[in-house]
ModelCIF file with pLDDT and N, C-alpha, C, O atoms, coordinates in Angstrom:
data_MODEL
#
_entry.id   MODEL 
#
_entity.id                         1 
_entity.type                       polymer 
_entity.pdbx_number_of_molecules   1 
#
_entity_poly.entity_id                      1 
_entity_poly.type                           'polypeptide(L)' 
_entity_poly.nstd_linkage                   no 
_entity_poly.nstd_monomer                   no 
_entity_poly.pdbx_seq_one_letter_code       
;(UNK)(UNK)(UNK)(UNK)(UNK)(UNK)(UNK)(UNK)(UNK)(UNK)(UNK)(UNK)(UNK)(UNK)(UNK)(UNK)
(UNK)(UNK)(UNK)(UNK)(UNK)(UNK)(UNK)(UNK)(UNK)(UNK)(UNK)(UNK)(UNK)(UNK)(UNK)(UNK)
(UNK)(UNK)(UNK)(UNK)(UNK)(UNK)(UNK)(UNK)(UNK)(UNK)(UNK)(UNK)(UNK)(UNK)(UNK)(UNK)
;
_entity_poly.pdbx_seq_one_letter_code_can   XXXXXXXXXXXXXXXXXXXXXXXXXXXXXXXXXXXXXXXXXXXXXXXX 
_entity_poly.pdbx_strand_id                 A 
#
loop_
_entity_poly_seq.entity_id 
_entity_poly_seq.num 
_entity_poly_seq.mon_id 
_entity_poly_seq.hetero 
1 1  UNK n 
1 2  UNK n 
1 3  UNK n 
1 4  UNK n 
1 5  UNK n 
1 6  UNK n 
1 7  UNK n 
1 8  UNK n 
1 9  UNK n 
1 10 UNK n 
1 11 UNK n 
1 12 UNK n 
1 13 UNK n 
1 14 UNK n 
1 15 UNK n 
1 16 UNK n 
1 17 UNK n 
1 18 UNK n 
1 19 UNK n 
1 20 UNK n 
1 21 UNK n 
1 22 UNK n 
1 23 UNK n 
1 24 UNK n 
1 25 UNK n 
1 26 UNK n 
1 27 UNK n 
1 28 UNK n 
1 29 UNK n 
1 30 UNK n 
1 31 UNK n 
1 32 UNK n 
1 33 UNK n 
1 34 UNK n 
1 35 UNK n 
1 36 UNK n 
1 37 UNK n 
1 38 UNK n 
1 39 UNK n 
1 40 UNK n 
1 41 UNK n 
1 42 UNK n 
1 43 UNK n 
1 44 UNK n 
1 45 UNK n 
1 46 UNK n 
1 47 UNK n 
1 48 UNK n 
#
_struct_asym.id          A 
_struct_asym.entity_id   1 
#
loop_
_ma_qa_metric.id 
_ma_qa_metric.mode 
_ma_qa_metric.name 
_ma_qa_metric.software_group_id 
_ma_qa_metric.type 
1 global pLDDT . pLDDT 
2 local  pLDDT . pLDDT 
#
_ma_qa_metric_global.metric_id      1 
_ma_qa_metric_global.metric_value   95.98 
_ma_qa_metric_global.model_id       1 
_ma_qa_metric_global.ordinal_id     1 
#
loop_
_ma_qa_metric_local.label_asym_id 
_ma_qa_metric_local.label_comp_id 
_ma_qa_metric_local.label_seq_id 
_ma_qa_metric_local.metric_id 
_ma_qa_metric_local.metric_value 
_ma_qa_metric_local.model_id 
_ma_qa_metric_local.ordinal_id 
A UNK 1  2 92.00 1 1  
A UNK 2  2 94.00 1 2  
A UNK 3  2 96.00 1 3  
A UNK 4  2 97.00 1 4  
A UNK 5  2 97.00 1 5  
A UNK 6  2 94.00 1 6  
A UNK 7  2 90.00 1 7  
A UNK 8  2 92.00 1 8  
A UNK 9  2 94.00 1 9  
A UNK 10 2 88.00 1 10 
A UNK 11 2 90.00 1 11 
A UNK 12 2 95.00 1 12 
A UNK 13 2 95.00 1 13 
A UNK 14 2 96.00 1 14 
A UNK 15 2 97.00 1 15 
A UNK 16 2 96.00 1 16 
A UNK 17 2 96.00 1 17 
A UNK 18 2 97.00 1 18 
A UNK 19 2 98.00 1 19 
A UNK 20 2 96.00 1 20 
A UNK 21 2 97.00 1 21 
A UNK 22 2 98.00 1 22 
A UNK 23 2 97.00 1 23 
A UNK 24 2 96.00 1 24 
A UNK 25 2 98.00 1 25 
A UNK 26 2 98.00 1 26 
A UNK 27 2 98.00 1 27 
A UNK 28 2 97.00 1 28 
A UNK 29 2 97.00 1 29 
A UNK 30 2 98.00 1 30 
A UNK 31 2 98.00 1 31 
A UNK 32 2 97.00 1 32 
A UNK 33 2 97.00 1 33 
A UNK 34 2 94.00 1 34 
A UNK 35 2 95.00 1 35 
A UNK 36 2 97.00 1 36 
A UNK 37 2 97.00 1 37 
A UNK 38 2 97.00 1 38 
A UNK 39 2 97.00 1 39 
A UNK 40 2 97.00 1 40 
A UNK 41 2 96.00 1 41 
A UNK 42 2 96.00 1 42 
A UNK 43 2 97.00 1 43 
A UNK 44 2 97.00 1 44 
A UNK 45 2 98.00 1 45 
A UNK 46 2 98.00 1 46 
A UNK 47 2 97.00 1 47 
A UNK 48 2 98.00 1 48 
#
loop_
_atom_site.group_PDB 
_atom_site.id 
_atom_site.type_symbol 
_atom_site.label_atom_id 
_atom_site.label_alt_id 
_atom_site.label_comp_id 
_atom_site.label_asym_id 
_atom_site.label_entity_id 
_atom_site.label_seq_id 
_atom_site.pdbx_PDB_ins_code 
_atom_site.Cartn_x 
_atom_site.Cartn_y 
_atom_site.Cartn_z 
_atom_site.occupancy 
_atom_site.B_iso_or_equiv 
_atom_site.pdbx_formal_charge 
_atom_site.auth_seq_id 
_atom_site.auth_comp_id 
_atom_site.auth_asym_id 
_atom_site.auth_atom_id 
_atom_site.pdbx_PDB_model_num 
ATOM 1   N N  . UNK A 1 1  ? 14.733  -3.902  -4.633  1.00 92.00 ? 1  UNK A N  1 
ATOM 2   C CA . UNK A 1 1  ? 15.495  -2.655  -4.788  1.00 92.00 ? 1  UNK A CA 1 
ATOM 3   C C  . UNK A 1 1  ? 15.585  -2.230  -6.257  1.00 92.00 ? 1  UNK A C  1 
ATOM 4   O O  . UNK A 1 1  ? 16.621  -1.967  -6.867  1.00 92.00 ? 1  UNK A O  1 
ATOM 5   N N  . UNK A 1 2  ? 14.409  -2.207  -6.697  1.00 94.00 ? 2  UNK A N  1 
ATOM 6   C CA . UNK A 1 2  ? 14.585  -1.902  -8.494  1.00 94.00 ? 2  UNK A CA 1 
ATOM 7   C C  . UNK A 1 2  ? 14.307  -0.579  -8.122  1.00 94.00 ? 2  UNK A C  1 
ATOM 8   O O  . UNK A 1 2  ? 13.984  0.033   -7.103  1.00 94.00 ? 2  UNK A O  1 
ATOM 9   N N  . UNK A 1 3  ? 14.591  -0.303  -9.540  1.00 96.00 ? 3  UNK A N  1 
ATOM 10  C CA . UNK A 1 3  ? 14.044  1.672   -9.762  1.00 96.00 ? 3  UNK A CA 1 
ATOM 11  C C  . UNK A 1 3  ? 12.437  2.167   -10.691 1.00 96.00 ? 3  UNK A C  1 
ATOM 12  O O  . UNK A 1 3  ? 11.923  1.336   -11.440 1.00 96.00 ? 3  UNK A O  1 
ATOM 13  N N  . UNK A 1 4  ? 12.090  2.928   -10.593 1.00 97.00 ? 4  UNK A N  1 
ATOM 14  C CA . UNK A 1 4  ? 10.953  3.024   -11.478 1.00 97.00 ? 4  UNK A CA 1 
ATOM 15  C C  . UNK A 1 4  ? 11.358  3.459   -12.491 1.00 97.00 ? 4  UNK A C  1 
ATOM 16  O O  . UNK A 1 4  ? 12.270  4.277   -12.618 1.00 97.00 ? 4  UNK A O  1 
ATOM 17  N N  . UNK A 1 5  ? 10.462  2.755   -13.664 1.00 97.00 ? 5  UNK A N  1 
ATOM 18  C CA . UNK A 1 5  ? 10.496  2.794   -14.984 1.00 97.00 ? 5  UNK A CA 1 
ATOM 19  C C  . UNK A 1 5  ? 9.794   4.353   -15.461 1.00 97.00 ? 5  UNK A C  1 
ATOM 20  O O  . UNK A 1 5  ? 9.694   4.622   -16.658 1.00 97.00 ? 5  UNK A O  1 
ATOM 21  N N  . UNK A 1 6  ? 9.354   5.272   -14.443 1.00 94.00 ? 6  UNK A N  1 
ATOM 22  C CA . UNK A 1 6  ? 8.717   6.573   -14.615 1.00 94.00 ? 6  UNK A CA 1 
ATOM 23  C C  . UNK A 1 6  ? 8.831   7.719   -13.521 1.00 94.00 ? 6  UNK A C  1 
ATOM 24  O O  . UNK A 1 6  ? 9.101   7.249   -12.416 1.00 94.00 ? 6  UNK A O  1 
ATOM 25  N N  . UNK A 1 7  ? 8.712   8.952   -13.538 1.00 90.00 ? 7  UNK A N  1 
ATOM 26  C CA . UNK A 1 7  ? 8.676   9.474   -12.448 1.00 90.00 ? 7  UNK A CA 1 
ATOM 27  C C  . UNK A 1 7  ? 7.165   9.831   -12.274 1.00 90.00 ? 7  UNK A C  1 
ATOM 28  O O  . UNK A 1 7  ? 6.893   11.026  -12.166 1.00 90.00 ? 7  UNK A O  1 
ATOM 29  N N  . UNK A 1 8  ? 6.334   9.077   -12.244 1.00 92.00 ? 8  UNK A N  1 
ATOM 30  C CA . UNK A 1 8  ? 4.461   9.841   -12.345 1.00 92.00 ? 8  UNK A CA 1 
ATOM 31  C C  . UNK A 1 8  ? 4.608   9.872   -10.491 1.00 92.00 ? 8  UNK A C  1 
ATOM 32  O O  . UNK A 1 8  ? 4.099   10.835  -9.918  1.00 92.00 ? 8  UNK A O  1 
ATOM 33  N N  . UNK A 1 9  ? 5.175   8.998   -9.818  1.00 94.00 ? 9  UNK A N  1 
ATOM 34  C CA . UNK A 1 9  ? 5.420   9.520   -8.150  1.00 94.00 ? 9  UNK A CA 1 
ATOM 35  C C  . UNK A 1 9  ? 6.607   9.812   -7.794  1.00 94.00 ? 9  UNK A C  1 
ATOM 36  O O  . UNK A 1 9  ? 7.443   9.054   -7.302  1.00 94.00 ? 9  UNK A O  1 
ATOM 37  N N  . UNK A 1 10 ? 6.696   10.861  -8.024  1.00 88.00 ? 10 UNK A N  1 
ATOM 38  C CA . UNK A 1 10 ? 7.791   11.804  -7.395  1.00 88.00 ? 10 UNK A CA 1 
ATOM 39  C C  . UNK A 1 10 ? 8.165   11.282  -5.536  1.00 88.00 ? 10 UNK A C  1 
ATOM 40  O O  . UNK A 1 10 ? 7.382   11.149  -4.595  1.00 88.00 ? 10 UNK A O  1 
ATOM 41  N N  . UNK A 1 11 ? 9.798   11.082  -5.615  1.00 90.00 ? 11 UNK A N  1 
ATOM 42  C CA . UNK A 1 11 ? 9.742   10.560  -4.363  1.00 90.00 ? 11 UNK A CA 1 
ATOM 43  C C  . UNK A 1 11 ? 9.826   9.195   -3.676  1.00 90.00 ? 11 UNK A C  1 
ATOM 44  O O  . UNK A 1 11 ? 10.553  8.959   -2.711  1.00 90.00 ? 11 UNK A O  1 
ATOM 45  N N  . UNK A 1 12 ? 8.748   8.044   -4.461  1.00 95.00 ? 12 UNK A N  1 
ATOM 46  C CA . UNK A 1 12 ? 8.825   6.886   -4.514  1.00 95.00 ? 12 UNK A CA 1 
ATOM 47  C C  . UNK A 1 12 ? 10.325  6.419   -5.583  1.00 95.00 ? 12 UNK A C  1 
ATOM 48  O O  . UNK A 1 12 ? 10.435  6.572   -6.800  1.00 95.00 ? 12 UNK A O  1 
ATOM 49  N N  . UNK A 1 13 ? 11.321  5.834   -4.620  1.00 95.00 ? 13 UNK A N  1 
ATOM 50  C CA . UNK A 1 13 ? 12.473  5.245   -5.564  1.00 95.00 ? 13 UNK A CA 1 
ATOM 51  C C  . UNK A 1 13 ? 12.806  3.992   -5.493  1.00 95.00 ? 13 UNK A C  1 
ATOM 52  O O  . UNK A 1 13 ? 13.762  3.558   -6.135  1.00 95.00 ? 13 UNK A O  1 
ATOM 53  N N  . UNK A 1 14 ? 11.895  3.058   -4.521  1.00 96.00 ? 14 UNK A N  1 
ATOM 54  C CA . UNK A 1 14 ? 11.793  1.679   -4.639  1.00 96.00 ? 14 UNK A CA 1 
ATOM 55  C C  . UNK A 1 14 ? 10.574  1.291   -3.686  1.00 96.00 ? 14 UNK A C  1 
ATOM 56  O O  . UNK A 1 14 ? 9.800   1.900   -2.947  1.00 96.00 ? 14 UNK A O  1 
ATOM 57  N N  . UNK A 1 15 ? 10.823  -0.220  -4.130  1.00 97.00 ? 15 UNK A N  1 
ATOM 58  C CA . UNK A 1 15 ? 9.491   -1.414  -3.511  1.00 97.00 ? 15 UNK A CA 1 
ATOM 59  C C  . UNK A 1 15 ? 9.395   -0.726  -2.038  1.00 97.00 ? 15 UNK A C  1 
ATOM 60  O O  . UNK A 1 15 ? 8.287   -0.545  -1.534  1.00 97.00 ? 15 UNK A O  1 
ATOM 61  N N  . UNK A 1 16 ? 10.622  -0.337  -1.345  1.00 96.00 ? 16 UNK A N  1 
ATOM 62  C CA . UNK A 1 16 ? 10.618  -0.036  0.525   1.00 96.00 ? 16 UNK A CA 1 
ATOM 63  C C  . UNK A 1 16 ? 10.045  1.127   0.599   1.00 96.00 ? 16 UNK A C  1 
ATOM 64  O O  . UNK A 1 16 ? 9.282   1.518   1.482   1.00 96.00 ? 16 UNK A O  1 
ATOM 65  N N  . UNK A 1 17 ? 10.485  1.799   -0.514  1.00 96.00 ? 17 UNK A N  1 
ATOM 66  C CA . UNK A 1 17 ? 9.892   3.511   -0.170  1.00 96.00 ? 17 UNK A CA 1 
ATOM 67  C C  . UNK A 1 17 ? 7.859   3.385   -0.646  1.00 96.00 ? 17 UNK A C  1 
ATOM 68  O O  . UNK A 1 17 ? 6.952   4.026   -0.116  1.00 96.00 ? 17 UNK A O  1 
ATOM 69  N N  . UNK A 1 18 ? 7.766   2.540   -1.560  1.00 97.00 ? 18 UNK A N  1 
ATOM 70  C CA . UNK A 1 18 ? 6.554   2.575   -2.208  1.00 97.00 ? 18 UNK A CA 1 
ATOM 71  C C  . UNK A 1 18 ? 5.330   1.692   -0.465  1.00 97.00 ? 18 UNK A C  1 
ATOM 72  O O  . UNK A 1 18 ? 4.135   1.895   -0.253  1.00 97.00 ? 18 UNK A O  1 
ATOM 73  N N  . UNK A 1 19 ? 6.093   1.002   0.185   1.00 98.00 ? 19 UNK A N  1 
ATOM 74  C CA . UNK A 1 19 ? 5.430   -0.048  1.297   1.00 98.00 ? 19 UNK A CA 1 
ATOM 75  C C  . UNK A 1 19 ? 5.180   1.415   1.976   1.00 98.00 ? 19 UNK A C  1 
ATOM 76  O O  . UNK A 1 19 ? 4.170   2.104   1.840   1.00 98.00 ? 19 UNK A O  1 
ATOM 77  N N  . UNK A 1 20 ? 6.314   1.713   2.719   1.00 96.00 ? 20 UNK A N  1 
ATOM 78  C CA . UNK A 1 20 ? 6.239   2.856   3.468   1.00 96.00 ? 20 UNK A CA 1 
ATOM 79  C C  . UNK A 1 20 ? 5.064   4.305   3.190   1.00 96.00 ? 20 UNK A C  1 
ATOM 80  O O  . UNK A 1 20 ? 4.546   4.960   4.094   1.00 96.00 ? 20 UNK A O  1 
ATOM 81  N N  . UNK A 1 21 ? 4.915   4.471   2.034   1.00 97.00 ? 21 UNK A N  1 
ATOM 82  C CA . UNK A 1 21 ? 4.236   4.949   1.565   1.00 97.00 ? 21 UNK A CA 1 
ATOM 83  C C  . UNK A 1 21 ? 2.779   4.566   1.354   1.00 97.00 ? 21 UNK A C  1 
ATOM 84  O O  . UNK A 1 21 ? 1.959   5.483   1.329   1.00 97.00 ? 21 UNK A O  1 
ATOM 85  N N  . UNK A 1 22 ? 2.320   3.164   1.180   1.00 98.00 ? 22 UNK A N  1 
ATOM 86  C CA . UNK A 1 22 ? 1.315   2.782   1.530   1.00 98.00 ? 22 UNK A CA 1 
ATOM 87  C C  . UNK A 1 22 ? 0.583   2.663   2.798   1.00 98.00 ? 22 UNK A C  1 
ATOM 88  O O  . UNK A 1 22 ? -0.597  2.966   2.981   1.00 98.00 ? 22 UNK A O  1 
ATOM 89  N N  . UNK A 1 23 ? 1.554   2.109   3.793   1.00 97.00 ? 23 UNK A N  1 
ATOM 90  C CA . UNK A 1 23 ? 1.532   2.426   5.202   1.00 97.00 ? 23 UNK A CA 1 
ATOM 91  C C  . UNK A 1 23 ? 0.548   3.532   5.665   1.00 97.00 ? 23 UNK A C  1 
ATOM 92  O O  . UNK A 1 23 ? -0.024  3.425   6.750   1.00 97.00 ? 23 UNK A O  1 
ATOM 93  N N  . UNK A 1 24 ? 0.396   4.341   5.042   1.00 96.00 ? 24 UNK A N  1 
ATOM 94  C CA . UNK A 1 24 ? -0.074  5.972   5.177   1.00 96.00 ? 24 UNK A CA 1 
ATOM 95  C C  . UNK A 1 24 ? -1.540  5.971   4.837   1.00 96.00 ? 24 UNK A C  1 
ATOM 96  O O  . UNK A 1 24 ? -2.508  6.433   5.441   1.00 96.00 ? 24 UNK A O  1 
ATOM 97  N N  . UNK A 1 25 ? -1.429  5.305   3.671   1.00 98.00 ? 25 UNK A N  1 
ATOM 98  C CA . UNK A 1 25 ? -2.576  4.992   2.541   1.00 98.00 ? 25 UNK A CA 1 
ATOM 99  C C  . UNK A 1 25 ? -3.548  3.849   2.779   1.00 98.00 ? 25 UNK A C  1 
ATOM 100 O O  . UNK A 1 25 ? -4.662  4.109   3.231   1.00 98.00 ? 25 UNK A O  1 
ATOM 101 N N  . UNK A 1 26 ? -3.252  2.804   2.546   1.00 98.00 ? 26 UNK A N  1 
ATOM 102 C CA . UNK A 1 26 ? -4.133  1.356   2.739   1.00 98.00 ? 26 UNK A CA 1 
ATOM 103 C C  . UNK A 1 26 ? -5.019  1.620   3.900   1.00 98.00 ? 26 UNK A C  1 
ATOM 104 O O  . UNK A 1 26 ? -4.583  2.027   4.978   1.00 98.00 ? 26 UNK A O  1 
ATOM 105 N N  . UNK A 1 27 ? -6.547  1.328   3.607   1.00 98.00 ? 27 UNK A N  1 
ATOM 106 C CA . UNK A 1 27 ? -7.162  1.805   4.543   1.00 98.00 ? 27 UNK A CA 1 
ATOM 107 C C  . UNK A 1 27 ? -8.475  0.560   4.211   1.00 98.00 ? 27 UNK A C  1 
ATOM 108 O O  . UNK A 1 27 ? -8.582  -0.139  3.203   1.00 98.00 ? 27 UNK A O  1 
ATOM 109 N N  . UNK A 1 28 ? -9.496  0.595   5.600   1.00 97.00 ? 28 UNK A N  1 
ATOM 110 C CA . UNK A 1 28 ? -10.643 -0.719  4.967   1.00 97.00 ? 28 UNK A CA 1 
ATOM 111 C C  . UNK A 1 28 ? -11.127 0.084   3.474   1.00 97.00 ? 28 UNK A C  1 
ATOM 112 O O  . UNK A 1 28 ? -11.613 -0.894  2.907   1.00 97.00 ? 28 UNK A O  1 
ATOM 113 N N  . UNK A 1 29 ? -11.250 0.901   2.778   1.00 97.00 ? 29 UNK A N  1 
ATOM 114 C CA . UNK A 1 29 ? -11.902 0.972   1.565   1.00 97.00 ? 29 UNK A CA 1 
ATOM 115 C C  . UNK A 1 29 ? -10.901 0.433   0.562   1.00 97.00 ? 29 UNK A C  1 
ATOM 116 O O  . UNK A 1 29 ? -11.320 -0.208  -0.402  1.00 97.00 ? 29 UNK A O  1 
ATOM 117 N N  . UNK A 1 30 ? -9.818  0.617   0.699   1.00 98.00 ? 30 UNK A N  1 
ATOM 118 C CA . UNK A 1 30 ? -8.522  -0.317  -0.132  1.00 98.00 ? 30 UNK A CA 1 
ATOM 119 C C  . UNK A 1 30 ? -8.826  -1.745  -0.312  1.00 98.00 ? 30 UNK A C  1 
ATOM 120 O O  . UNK A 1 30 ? -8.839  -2.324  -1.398  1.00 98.00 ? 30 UNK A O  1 
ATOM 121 N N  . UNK A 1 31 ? -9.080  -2.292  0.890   1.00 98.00 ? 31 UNK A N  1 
ATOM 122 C CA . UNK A 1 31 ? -9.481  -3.543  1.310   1.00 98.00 ? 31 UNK A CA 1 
ATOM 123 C C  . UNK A 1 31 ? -10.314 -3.996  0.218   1.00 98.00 ? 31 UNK A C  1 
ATOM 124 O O  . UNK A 1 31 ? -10.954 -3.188  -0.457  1.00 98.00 ? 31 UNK A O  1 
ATOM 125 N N  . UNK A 1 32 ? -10.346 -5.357  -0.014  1.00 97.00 ? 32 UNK A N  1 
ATOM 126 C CA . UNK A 1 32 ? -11.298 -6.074  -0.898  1.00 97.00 ? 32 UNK A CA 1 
ATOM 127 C C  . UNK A 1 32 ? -12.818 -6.391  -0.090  1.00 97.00 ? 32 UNK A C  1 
ATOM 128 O O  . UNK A 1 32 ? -12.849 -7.025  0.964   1.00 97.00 ? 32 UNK A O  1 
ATOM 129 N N  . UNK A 1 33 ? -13.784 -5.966  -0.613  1.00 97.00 ? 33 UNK A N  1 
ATOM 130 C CA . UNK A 1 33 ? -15.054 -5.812  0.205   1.00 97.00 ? 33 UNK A CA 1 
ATOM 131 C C  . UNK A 1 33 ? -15.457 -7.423  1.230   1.00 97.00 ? 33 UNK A C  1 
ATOM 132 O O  . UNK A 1 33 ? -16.025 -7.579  2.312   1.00 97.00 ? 33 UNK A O  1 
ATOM 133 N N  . UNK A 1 34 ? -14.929 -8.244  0.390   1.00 94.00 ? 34 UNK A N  1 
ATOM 134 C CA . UNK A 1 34 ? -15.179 -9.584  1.266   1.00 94.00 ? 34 UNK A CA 1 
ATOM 135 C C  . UNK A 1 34 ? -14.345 -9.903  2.191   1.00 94.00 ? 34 UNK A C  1 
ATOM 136 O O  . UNK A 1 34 ? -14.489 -11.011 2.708   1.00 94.00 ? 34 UNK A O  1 
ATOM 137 N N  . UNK A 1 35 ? -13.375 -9.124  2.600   1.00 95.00 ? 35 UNK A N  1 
ATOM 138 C CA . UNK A 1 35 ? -12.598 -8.942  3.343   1.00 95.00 ? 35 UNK A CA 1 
ATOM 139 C C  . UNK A 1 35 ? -12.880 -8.199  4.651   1.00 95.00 ? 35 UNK A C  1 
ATOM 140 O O  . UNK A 1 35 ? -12.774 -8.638  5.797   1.00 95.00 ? 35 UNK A O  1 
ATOM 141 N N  . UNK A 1 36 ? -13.332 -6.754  4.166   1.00 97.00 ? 36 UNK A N  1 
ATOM 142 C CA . UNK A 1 36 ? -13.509 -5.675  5.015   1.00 97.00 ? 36 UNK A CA 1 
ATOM 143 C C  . UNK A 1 36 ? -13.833 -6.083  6.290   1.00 97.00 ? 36 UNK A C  1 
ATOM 144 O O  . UNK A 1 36 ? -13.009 -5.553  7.036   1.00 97.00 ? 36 UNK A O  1 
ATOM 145 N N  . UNK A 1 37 ? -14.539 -6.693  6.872   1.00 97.00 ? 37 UNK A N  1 
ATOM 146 C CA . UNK A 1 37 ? -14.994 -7.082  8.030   1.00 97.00 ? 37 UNK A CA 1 
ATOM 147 C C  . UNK A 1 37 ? -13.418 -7.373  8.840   1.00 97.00 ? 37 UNK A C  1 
ATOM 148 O O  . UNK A 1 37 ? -13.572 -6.975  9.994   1.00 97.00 ? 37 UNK A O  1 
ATOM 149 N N  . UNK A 1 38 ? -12.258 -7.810  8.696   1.00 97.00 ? 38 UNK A N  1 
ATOM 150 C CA . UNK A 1 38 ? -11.657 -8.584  8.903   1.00 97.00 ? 38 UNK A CA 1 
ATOM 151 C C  . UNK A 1 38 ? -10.706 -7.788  8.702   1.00 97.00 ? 38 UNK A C  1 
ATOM 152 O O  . UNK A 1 38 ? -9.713  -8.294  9.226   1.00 97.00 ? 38 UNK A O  1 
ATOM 153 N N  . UNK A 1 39 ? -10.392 -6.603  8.130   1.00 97.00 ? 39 UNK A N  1 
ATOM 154 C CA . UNK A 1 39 ? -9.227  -5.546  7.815   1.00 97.00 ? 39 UNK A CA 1 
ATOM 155 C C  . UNK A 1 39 ? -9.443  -4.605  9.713   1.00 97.00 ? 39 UNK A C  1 
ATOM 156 O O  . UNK A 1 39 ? -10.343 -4.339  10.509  1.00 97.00 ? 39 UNK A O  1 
ATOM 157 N N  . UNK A 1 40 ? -7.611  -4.405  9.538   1.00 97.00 ? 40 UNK A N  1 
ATOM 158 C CA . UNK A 1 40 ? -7.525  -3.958  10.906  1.00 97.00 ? 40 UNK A CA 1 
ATOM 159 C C  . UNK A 1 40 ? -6.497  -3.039  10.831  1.00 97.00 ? 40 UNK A C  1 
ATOM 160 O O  . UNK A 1 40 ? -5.772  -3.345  9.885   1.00 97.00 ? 40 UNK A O  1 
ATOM 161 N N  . UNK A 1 41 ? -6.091  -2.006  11.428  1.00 96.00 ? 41 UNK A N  1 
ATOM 162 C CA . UNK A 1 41 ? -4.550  -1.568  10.915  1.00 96.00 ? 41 UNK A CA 1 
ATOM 163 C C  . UNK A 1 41 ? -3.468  -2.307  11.155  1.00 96.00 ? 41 UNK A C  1 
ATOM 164 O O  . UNK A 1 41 ? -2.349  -2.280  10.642  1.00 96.00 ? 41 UNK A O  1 
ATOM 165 N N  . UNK A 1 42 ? -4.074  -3.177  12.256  1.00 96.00 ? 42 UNK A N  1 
ATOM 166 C CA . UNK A 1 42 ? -2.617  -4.346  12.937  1.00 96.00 ? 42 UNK A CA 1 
ATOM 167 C C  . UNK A 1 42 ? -2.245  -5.076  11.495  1.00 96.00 ? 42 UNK A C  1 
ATOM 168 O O  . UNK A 1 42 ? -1.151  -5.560  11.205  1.00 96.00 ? 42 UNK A O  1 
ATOM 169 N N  . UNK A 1 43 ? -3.542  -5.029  10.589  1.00 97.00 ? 43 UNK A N  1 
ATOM 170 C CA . UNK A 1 43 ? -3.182  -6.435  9.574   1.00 97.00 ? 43 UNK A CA 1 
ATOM 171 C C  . UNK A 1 43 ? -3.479  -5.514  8.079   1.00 97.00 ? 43 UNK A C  1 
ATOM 172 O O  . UNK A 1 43 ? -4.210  -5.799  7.130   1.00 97.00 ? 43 UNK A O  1 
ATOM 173 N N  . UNK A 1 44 ? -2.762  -4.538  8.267   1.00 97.00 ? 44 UNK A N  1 
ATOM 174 C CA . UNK A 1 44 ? -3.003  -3.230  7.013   1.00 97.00 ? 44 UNK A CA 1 
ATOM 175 C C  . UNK A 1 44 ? -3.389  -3.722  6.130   1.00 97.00 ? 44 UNK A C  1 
ATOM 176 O O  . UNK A 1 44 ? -4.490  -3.453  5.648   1.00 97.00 ? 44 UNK A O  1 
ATOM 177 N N  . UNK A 1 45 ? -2.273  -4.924  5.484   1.00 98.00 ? 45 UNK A N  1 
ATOM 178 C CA . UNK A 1 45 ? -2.378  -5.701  3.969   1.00 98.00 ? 45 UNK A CA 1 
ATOM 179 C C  . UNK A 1 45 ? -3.493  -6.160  3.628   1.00 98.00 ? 45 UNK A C  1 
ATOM 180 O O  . UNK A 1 45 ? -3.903  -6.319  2.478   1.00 98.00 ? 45 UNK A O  1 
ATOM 181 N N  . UNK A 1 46 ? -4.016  -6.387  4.600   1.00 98.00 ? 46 UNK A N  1 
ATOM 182 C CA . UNK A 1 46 ? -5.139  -7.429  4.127   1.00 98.00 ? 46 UNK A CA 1 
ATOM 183 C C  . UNK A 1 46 ? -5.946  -7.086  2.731   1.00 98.00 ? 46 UNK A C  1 
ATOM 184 O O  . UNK A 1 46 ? -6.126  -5.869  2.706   1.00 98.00 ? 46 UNK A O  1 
ATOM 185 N N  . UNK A 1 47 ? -6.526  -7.755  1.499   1.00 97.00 ? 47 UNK A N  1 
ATOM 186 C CA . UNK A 1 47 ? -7.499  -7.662  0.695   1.00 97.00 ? 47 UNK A CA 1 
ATOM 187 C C  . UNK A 1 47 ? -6.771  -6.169  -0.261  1.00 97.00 ? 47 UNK A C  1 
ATOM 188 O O  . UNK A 1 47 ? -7.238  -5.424  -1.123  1.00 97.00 ? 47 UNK A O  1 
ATOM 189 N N  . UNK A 1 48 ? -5.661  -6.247  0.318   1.00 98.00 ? 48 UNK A N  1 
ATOM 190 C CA . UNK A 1 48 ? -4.876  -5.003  -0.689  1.00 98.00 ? 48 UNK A CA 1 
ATOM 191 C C  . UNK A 1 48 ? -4.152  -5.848  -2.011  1.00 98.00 ? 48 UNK A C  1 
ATOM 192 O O  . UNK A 1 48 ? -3.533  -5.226  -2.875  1.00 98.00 ? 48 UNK A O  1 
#
C-alpha cells in the first residue's frame, strides 16, 4: 500500500491498483520467450 514517487500513470495509486491494471495488459509477448509456450491467461504472471 505505498504511493508513487511520480504521477507519469495517472490513476495507478498503489501495488493493487498497478496488479489490476496489469491484469488488462500482461499478455504471451510480456512473457519471457522461454517461457511463452507455457504462458496461459489462467497463469497471467508467468515470465512477467
Amino acid at each position: 500500500c505505498c504511493r508513487p514517487v511520480n504521477d507519469e500513470y495517472k490513476g495507478i495509486d498503489s501495488p493493487r491498483q498497478l496488479y489490476d491494471a496489469l491484469l488488462h495488459i500482461w499478455c504471451e509477448y510480456t512473457c519471457a520467450p522461454r517461457l511463452r509456450s507455457k504462458w496461459t491467461r489462467e497463469n497471467i504472471t508467468l515470465g512477467q
